[in-house]
N, C-alpha and C. Protein backbone atom coordinates (compact mmCIF):
# COMPACT_ATOMS: atom_id res chain seq x y z
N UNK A 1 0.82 -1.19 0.00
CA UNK A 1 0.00 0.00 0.00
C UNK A 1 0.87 1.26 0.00
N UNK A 2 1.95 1.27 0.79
CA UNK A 2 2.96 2.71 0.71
C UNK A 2 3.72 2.75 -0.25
N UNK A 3 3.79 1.64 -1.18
CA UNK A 3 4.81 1.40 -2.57
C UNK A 3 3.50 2.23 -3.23
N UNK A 4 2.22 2.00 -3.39
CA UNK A 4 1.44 2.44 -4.76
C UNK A 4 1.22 3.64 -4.18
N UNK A 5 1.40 4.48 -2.85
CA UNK A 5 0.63 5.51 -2.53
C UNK A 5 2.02 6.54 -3.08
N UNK A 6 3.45 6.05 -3.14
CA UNK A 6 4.87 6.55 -3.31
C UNK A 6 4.58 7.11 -4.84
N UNK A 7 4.21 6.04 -5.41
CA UNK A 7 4.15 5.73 -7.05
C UNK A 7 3.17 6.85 -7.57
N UNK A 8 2.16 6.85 -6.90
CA UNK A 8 1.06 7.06 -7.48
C UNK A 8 1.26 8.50 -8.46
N UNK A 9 1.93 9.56 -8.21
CA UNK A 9 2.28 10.75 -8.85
C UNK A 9 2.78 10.11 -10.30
N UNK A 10 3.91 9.38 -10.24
CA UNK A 10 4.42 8.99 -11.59
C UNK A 10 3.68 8.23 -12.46
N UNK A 11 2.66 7.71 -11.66
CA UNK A 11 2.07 6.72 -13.04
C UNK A 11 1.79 6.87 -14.24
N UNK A 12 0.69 7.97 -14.26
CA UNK A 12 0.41 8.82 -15.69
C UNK A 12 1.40 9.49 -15.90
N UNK A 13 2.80 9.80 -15.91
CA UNK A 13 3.54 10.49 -16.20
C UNK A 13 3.71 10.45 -17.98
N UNK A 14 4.07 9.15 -18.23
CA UNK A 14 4.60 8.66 -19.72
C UNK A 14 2.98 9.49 -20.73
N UNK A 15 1.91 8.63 -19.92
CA UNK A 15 0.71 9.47 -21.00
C UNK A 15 1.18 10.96 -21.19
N UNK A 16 0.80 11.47 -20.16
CA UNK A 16 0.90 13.29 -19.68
C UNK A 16 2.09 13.58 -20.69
N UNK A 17 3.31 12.93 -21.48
CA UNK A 17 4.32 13.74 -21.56
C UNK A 17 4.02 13.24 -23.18
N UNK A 18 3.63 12.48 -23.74
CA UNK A 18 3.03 12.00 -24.65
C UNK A 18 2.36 12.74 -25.10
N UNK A 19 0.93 13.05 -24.62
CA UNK A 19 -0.11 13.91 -25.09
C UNK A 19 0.03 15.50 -25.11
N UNK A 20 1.62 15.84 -24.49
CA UNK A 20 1.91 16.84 -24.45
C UNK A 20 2.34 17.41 -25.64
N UNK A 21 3.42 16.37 -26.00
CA UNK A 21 4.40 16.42 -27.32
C UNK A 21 3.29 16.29 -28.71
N UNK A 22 2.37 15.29 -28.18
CA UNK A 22 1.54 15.64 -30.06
C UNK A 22 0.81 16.71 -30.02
N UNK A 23 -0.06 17.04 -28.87
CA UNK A 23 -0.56 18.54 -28.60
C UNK A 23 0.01 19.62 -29.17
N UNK A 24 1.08 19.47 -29.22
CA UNK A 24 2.11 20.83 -29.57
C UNK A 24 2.48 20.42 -31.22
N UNK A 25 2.39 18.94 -31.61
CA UNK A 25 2.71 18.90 -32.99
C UNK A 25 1.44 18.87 -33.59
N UNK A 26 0.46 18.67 -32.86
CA UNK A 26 -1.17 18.74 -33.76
C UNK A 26 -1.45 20.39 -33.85
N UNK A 27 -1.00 21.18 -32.50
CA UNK A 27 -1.12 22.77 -33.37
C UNK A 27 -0.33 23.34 -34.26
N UNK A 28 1.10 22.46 -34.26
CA UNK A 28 1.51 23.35 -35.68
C UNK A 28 1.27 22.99 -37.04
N UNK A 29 0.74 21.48 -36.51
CA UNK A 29 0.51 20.74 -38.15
C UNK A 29 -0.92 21.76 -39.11
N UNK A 30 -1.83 21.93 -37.76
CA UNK A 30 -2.65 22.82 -38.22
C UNK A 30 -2.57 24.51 -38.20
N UNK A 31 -1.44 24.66 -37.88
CA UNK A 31 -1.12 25.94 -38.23
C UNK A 31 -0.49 25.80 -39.58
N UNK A 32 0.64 25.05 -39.57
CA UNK A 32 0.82 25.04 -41.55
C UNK A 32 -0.26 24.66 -42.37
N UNK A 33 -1.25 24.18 -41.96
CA UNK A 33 -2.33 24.03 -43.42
C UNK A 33 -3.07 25.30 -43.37
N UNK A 34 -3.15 25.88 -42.23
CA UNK A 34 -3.92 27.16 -42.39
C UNK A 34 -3.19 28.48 -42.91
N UNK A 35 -1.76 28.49 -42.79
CA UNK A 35 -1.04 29.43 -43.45
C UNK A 35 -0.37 29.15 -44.23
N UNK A 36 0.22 27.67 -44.69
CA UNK A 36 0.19 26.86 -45.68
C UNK A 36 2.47 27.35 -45.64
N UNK A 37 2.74 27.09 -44.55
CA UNK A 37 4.10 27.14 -43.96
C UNK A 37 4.75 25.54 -43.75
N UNK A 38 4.21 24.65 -44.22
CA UNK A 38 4.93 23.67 -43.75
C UNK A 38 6.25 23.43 -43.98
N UNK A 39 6.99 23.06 -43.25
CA UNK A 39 7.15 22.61 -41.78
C UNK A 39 7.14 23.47 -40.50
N UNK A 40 7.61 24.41 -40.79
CA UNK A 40 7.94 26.00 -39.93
C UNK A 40 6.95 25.43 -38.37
N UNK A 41 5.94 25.51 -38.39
CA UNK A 41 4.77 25.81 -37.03
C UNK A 41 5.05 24.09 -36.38
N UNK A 42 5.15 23.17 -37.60
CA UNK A 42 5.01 21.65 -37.35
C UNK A 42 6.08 21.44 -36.04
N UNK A 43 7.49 22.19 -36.92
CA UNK A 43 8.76 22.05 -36.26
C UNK A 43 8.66 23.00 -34.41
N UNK A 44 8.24 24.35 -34.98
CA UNK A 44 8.25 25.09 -33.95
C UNK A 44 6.84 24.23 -32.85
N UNK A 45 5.93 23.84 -32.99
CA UNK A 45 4.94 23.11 -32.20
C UNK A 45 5.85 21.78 -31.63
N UNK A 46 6.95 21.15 -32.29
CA UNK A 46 7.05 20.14 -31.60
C UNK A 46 8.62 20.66 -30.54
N UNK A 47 9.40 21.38 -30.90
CA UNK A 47 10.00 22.13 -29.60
C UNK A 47 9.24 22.35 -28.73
N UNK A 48 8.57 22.85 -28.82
CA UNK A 48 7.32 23.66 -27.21
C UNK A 48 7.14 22.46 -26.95
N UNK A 49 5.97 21.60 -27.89
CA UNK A 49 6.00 20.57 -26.98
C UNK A 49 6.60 19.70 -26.13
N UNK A 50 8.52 19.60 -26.64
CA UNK A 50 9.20 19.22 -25.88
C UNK A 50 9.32 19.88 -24.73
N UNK A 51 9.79 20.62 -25.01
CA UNK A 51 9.96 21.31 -24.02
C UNK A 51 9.21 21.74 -22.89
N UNK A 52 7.61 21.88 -23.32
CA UNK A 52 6.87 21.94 -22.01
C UNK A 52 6.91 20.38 -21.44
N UNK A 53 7.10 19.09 -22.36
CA UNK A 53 7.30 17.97 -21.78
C UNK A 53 8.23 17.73 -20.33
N UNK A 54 9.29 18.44 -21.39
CA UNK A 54 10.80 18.43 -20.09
C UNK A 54 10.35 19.37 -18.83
N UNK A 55 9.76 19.87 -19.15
CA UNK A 55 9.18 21.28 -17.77
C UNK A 55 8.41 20.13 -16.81
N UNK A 56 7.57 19.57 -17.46
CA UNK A 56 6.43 18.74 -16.62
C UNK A 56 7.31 17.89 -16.24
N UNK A 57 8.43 17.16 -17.16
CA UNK A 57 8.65 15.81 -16.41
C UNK A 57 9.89 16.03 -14.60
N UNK A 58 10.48 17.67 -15.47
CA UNK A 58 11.11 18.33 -14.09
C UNK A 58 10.36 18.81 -12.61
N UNK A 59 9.04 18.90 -13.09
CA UNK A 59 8.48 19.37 -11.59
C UNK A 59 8.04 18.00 -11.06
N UNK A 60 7.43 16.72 -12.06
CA UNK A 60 7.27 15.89 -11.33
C UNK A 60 8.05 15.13 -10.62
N UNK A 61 9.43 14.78 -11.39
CA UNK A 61 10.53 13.84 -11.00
C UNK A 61 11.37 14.45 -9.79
N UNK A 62 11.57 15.91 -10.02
CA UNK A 62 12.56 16.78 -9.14
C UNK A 62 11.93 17.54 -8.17
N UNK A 63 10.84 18.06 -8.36
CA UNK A 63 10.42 19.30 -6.99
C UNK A 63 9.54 18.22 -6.35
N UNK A 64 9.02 17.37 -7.08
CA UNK A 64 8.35 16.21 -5.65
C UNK A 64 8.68 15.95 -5.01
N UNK A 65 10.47 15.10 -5.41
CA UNK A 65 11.21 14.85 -4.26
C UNK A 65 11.27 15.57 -3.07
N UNK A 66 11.50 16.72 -3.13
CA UNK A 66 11.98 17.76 -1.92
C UNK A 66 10.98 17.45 -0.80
């Protein structure tokens, strides 16, 4: 019971960082068909999305600990 209650923050982690990264490549994919820029928004949507990935996976993995 104190192993799954430890855990329990990380579980959804992998989804959460997942749905983060296509989130950010599904708005630029549809930002290049609407301004008709491809790759430009595709590329720039999937940085952010990394990157807000790496943000999320830093507050969960690192400031929890503390």
């Amino acid at each position: 019971e104190r192993a799954v209650r430890e855990a329990a923050p990380y579980l959804g982690v992998g989804t959460s960082l997942a749905v983060t990264v296509l989130l950010g490549l599904w708005i630029g994919h549809w930002l290049d068909k609407k301004f008709g820029t491809e790759p430009t928004f595709f590329l720039v949507g999937a940085g952010l999305g990394l990157l807000a990935a790496g943000y999320q996976f830093y507050r969960t993995a690192v400031v929890r600990k503390r």
